[in-house]
Protein backbone atom coordinates (compact mmCIF):
# COMPACT_ATOMS: atom_id res chain seq x y z
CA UNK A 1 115.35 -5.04 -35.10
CA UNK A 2 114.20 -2.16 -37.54
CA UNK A 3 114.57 1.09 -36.74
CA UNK A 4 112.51 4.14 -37.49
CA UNK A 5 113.37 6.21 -40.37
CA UNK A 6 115.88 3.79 -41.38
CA UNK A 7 116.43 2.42 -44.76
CA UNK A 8 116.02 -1.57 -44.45
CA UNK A 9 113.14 -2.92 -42.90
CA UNK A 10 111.97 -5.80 -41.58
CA UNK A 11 108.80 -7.60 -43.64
CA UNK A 12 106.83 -7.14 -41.36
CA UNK A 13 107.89 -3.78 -40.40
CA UNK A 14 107.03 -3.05 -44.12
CA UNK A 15 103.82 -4.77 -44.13
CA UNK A 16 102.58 -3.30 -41.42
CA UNK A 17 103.73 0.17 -42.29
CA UNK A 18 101.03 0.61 -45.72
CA UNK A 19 98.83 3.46 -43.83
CA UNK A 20 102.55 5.43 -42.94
CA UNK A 21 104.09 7.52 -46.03
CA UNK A 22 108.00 8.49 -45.93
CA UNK A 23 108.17 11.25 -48.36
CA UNK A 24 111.89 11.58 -50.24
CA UNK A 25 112.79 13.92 -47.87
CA UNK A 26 112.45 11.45 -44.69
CA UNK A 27 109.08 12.65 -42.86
CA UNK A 28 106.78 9.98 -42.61
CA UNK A 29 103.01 11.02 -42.79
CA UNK A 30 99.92 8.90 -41.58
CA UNK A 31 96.65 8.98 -43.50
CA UNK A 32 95.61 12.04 -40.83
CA UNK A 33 98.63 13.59 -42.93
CA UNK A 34 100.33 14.31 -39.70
CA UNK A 35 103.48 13.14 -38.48
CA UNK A 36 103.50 9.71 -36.47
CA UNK A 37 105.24 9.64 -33.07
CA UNK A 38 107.15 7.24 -31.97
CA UNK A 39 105.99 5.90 -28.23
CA UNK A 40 106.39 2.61 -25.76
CA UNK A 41 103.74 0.27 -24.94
CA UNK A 42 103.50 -0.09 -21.17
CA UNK A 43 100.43 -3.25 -22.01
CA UNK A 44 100.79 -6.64 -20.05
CA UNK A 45 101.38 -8.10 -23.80
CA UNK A 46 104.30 -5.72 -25.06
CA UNK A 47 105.91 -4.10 -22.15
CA UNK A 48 108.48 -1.31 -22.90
CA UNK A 49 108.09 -2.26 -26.72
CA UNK A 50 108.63 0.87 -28.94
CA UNK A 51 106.46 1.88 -32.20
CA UNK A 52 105.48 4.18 -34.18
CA UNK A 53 101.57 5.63 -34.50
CA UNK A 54 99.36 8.84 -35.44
CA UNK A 55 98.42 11.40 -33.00
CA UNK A 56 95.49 10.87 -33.49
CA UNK A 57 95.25 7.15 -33.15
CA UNK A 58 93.06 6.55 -30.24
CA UNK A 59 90.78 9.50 -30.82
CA UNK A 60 87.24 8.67 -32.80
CA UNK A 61 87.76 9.15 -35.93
CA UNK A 62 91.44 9.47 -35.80
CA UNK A 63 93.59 7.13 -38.57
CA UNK A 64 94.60 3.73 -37.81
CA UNK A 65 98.44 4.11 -38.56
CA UNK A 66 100.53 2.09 -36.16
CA UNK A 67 103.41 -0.19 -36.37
CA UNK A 68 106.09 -1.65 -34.14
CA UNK A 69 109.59 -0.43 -34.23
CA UNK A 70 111.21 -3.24 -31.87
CA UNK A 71 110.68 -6.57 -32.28
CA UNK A 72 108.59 -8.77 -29.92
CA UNK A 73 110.10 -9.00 -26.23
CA UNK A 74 111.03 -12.68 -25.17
CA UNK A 75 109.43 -14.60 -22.64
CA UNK A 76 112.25 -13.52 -20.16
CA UNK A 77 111.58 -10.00 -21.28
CA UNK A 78 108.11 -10.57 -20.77
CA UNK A 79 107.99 -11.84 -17.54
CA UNK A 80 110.50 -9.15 -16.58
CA UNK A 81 108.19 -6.32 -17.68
CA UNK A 82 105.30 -8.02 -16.41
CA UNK A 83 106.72 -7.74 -13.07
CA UNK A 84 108.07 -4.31 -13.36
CA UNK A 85 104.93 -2.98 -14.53
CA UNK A 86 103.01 -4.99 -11.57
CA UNK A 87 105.49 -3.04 -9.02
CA UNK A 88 104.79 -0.06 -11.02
CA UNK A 89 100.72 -0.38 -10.92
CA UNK A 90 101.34 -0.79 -7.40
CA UNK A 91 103.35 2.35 -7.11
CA UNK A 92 100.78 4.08 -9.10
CA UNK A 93 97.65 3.20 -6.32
CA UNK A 94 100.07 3.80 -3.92
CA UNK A 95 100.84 7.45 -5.51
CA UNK A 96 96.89 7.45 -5.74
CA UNK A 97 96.49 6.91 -2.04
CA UNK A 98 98.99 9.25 -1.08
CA UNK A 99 97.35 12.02 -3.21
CA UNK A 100 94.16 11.57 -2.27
CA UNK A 101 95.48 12.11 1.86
CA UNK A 102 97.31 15.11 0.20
CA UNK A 103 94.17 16.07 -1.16
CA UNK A 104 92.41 15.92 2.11
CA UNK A 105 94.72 17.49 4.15
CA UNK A 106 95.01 20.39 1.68
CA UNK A 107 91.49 21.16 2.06
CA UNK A 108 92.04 20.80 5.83
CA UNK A 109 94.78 22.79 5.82
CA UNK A 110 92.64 25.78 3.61
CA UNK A 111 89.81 24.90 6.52
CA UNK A 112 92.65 25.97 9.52
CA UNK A 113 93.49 28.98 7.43
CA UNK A 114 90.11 29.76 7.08
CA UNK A 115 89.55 29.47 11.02
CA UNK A 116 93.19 31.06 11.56
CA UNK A 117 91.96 33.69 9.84
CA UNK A 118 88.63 34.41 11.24
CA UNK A 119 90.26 33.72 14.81
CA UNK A 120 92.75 36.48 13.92
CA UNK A 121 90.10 38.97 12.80
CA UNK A 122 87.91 38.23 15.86
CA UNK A 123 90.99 38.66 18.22
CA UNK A 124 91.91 41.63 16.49
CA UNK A 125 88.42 42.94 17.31
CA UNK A 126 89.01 41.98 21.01
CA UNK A 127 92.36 43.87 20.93
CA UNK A 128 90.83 47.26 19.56
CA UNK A 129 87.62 47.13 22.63
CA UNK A 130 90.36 46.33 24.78
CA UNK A 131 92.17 49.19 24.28
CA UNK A 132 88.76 51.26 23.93
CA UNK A 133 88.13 49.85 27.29
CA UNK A 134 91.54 50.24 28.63
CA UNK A 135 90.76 54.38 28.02
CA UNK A 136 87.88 54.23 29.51
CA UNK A 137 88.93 52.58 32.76
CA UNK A 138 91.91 55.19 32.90
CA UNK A 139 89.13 57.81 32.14
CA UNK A 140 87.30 56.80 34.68
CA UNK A 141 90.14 56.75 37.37
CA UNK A 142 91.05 59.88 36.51
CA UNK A 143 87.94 61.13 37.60
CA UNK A 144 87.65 58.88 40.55
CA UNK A 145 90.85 60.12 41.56
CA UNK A 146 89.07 64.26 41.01
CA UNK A 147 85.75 63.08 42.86
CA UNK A 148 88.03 61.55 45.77
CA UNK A 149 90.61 64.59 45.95
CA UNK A 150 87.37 67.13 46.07
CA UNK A 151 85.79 64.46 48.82
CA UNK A 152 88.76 65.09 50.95
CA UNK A 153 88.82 68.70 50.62
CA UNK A 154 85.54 68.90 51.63
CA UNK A 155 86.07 66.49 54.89
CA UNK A 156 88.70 69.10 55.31
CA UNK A 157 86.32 71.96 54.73
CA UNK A 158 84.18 70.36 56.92
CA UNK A 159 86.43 69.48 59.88
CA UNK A 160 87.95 73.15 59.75
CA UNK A 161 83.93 74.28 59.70
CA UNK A 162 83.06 72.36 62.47
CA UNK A 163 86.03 73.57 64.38
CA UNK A 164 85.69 76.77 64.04
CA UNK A 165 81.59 77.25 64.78
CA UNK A 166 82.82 75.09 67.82
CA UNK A 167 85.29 77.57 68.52
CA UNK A 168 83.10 80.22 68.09
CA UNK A 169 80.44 78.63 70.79
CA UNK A 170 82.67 77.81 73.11
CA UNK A 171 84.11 80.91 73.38
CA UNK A 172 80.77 82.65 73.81
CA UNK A 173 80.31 80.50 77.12
């Protein structure tokens, strides 16, 4: 297995490697003159499989330098990775499914904040009459309470009035 940045490769490490340039001082260039990263393969074919490519390998227009670090996996290791990365494309719509109820319930959950709020803001509105109105009604016993204290004085008024003209006439006869 070759390694990258090391000193002996393997032929086909080498042969592979003619668009990648290690300069004396051990950076390795592409033909994009950037530095190549090294990365895994997660494919059905080379599962977990490092190498070694340009940034700007999969973008149009973007070099062509690529080359494997590892050697090829073996059948075991194939069938191994196969199933790991079946599991994990499982996972993955799995994850997918969950996010997209996440999703959904976020935007519910804005939508109850949203009527939360405008519940709040119309009960708040209620409150403030309510107390208006609560004023009001004391107001207005206040001066029920006036209008039936001057009703009684004037019953009284009246009753001493009416007893004293009858007074008055019954003493003249």
């Amino acid at each position: 297995m070759s390694s990258y940045g090391s000193s002996s490769r393997s032929s086909s490490y080498s042969s592979q490697r003619s668009n990648i340039r290690t300069y004396p001082n051990g950076v390795a260039k592409c033909g994009c003159d950037q530095v190549p990263q090294v990365r895994t393969a997660w494919t059905k074919k080379n599962p977990g499989r490092k190498f070694i490519g340009c940034v700007n390998r999969n973008i149009p227009g973007g070099c062509d330098a690529f080359d494997w670090i590892e050697d090829e996996v073996c059948d075991k290791g194939m069938q191994i990775g196969r199933t790991l990365l079946t599991r994990l494309d499982e996972k993955e719509e799995k994850l997918k499914a969950i996010q997209a109820v996440n999703d959904t319930l976020k935007v519910n959950n804005k939508k109850m904040h949203e009527v939360i709020q405008k519940l709040t803001t119309s009960n708040n509105a209620l409150l403030t009459k309510k107390q208006s109105d609560d004023v009001q009604i004391h107001a207005l016993q206040n001066e029920l309470y006036k209008y039936k204290s001057i009703g009684w004085i004037l019953k009284f008024v009246f009753i001493v009035v009416c007893a004293t003209w009858m007074y008055k006439v019954t003493k003249k006869y």
